[in-house]
N, C-alpha and C. Protein backbone atom coordinates (compact mmCIF):
# COMPACT_ATOMS: atom_id res chain seq x y z
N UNK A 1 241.35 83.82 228.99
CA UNK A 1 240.72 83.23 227.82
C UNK A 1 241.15 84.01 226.59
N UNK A 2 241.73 83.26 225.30
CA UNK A 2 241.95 83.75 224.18
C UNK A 2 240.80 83.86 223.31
N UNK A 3 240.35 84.74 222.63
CA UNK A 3 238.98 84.80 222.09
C UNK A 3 239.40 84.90 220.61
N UNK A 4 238.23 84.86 219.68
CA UNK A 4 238.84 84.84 218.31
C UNK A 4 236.85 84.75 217.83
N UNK A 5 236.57 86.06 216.45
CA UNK A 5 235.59 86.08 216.47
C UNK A 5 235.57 86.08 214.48
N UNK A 6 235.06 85.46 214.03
CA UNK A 6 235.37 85.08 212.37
C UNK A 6 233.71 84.79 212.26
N UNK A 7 233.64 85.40 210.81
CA UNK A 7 231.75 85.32 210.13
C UNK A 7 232.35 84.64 208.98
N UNK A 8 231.60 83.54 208.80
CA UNK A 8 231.74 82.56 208.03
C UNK A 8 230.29 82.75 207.19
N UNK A 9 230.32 83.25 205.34
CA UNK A 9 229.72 83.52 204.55
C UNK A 9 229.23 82.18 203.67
N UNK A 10 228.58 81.54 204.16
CA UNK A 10 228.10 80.33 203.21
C UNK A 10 227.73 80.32 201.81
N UNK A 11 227.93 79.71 201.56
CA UNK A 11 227.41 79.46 199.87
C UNK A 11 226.16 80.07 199.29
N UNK A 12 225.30 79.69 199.97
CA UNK A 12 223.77 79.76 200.14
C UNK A 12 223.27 81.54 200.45
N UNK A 13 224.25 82.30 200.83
CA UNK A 13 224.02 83.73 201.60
C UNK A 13 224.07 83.69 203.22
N UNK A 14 223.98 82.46 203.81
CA UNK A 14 223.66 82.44 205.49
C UNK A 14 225.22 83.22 205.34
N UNK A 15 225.06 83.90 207.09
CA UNK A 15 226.01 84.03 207.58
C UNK A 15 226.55 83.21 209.13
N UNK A 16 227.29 82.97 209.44
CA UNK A 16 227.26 82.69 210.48
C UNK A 16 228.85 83.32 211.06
N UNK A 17 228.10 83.54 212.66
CA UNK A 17 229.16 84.10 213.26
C UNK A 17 229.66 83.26 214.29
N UNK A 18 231.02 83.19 214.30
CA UNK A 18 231.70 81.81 215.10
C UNK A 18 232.31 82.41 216.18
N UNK A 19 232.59 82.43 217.45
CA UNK A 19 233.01 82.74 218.52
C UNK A 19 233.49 81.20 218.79
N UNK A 20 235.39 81.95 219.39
CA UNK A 20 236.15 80.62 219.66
C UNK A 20 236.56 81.57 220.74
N UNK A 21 236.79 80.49 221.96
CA UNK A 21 236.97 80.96 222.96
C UNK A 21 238.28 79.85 223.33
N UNK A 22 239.18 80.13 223.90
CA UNK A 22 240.26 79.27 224.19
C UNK A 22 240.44 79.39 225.72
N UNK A 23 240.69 78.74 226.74
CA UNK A 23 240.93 78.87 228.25
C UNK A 23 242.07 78.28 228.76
N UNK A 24 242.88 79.26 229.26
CA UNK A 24 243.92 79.05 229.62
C UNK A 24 243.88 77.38 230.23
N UNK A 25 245.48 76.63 230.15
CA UNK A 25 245.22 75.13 230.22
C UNK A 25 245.41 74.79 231.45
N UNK A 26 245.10 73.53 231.94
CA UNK A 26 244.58 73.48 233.33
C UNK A 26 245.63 72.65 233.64
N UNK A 27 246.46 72.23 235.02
CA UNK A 27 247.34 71.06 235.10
C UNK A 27 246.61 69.74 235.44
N UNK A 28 247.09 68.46 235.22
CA UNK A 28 246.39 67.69 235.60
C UNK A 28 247.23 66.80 235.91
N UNK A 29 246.31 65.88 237.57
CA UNK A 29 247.13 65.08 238.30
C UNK A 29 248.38 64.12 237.80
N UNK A 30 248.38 64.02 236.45
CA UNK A 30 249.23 62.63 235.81
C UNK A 30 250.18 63.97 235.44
N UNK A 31 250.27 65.37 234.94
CA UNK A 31 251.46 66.20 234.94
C UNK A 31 250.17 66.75 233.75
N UNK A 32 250.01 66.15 232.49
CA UNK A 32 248.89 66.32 231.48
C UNK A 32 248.64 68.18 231.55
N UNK A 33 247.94 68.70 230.57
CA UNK A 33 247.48 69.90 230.79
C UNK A 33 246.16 70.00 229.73
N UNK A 34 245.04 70.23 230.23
CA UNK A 34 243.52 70.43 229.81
C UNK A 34 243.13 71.49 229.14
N UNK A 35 243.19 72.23 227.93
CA UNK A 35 242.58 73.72 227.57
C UNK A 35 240.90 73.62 227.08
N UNK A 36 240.01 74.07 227.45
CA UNK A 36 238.54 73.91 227.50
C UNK A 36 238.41 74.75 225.98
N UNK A 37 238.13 74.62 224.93
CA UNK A 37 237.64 75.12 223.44
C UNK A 37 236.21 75.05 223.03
N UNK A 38 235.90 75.99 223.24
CA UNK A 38 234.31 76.44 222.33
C UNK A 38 234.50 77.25 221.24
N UNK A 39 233.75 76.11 220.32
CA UNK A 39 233.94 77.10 219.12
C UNK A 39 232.08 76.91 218.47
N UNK A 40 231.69 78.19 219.01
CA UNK A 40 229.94 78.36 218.77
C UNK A 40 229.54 78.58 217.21
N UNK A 41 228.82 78.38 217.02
CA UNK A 41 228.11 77.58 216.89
C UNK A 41 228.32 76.40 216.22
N UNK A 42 229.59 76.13 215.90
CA UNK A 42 229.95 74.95 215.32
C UNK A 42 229.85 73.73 216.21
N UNK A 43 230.06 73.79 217.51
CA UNK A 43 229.82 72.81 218.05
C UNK A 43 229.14 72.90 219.44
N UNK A 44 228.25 72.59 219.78
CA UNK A 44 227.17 72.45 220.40
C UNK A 44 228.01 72.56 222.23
N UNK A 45 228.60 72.11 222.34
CA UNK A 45 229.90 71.67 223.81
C UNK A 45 230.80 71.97 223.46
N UNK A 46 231.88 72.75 224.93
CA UNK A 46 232.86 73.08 224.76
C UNK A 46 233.96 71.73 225.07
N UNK A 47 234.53 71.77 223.96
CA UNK A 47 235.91 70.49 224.08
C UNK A 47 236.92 70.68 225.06
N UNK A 48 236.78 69.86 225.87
CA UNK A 48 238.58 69.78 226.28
C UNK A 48 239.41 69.02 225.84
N UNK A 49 240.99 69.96 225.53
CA UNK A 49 242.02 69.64 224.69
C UNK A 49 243.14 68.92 225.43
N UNK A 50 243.41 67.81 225.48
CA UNK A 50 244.58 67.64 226.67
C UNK A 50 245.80 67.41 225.56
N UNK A 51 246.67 67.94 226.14
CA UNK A 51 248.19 67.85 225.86
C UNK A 51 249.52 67.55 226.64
N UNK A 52 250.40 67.31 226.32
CA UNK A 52 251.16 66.55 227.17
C UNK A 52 251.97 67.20 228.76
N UNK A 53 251.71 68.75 227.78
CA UNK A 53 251.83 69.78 228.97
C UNK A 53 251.24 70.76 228.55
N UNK A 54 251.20 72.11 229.39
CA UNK A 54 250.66 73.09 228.73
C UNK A 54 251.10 73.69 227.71
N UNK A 55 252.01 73.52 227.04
CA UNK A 55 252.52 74.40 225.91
C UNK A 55 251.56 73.73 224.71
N UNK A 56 251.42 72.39 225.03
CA UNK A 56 251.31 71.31 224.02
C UNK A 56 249.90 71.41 223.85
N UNK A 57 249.04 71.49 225.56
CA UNK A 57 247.62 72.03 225.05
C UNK A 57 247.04 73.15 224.56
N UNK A 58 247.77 74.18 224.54
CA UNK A 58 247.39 75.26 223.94
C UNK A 58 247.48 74.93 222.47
N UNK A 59 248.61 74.57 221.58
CA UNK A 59 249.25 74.13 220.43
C UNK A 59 248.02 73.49 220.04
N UNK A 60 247.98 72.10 220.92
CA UNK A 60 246.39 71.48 220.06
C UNK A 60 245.26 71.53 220.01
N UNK A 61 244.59 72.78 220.85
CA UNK A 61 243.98 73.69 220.87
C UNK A 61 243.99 74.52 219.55
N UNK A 62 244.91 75.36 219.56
CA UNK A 62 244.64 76.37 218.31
C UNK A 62 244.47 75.37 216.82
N UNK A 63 245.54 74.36 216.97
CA UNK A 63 245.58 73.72 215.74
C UNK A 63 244.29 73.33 215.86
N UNK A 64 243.15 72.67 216.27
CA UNK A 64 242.23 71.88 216.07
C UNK A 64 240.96 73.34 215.86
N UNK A 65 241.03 74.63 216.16
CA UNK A 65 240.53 75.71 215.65
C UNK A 65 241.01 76.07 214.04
N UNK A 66 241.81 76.35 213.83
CA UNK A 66 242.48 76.38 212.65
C UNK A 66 241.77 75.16 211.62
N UNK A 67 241.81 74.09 212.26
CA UNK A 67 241.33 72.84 211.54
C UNK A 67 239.62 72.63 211.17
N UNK A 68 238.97 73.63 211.91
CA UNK A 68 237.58 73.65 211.97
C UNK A 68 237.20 74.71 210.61
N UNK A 69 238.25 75.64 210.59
CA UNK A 69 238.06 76.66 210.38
C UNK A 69 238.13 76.39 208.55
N UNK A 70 239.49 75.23 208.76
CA UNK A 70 239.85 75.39 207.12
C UNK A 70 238.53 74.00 206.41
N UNK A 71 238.31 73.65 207.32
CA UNK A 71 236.88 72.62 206.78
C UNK A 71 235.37 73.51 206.41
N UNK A 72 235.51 74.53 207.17
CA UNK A 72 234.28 75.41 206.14
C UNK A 72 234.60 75.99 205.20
N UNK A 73 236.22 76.61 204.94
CA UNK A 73 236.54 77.36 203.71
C UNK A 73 236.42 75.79 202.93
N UNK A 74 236.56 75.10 203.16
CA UNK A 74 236.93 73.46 201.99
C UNK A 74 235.63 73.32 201.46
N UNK A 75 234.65 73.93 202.42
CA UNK A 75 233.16 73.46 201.85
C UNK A 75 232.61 74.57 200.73
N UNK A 76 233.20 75.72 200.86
CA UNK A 76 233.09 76.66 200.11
C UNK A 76 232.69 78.06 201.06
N UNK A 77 232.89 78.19 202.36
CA UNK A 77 232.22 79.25 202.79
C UNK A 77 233.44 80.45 202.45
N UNK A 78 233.46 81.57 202.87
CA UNK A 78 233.96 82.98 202.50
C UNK A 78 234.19 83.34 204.35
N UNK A 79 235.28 83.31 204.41
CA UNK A 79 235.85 83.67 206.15
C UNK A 79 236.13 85.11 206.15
N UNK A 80 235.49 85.91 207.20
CA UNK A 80 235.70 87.29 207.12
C UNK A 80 236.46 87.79 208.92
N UNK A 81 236.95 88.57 208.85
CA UNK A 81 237.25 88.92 210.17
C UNK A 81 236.05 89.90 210.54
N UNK A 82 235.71 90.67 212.07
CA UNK A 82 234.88 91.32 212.47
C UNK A 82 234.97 92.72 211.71
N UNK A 83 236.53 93.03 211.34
CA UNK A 83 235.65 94.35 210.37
C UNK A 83 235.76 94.21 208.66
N UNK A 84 235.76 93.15 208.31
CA UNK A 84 234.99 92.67 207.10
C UNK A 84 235.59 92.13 206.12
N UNK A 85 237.06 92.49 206.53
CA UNK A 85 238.36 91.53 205.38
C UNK A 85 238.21 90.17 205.30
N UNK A 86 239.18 89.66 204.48
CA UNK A 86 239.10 87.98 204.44
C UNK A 86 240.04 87.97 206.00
N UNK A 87 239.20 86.83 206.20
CA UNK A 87 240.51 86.33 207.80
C UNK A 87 241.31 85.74 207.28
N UNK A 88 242.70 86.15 207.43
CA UNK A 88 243.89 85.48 206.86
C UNK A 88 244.51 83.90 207.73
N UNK A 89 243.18 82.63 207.19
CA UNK A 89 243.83 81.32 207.92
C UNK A 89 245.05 80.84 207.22
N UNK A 90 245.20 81.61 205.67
CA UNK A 90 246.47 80.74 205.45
C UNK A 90 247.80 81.50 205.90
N UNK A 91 247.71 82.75 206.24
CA UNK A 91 248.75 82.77 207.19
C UNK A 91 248.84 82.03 208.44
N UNK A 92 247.89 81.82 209.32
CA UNK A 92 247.84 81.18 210.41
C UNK A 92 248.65 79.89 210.08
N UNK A 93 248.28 78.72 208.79
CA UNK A 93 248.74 77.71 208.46
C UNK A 93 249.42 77.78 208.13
N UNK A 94 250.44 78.52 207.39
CA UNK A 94 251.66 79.08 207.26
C UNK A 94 252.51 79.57 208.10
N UNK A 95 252.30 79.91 209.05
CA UNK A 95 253.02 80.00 210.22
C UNK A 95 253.42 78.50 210.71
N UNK A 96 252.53 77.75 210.52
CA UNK A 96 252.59 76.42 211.45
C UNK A 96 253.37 75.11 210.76
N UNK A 97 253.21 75.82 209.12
CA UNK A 97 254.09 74.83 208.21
C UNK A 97 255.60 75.27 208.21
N UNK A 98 255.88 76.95 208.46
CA UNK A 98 257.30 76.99 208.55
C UNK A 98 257.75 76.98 209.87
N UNK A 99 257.39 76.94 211.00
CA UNK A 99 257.59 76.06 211.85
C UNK A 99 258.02 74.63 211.81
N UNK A 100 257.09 74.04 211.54
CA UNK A 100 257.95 72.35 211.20
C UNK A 100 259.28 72.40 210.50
N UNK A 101 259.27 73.20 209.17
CA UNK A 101 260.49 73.35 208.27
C UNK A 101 261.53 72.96 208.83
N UNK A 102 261.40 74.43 209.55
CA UNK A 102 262.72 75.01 210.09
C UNK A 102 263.33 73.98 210.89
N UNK A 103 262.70 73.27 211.71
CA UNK A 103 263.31 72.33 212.48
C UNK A 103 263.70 71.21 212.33
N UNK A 104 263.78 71.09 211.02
CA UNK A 104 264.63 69.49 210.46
C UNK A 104 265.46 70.15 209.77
């Protein structure tokens, strides 16, 4: 399991602390691959991610973390890592935009 632990500073003063848990991806009978995603307290159930294989479920896995992540900074919250910096998501998204680049 890939873990990932970010305090999300709301507008208001709340804090909240988000635990994302990622699980290695599962094979499935059609070839498919399953990665199980909890991301607490944002969402109540842990998601499963299917992708076309495992490379692909991990990929839409993280992306759809990443994607959770940049919808509370959009709302206005303040993303911190566990020892108290900003969590750097736009590197994360930056990684993932020069990726595409490069390959056309």
């Amino acid at each position: 399991m890939v873990n990932l632990n970010v305090l999300a500073r709301m507008n208001d003063g709340r804090e909240i602390a988000i635990h994302v848990g990622i699980a290695a991806p599962e094979t499935q009978p059609d070839g498919s691959a399953v990665c199980r995603v909890s991301v607490a307290p944002l969402e109540q159930q842990p998601l499963d991610v299917r992708g076309v294989d495992s490379f692909h479920a991990v990929w839409l896995a993280c992306a759809l973390v990443l994607k959770l992540l940049s919808h509370l900074r959009s709302a206005g919250a303040e993303l911190l890592s566990a020892d108290g910096s900003a969590f750097p998501l736009d590197a994360y998204l930056a990684g993932l935009d020069e990726g595409a680049n490069k390959s056309r």
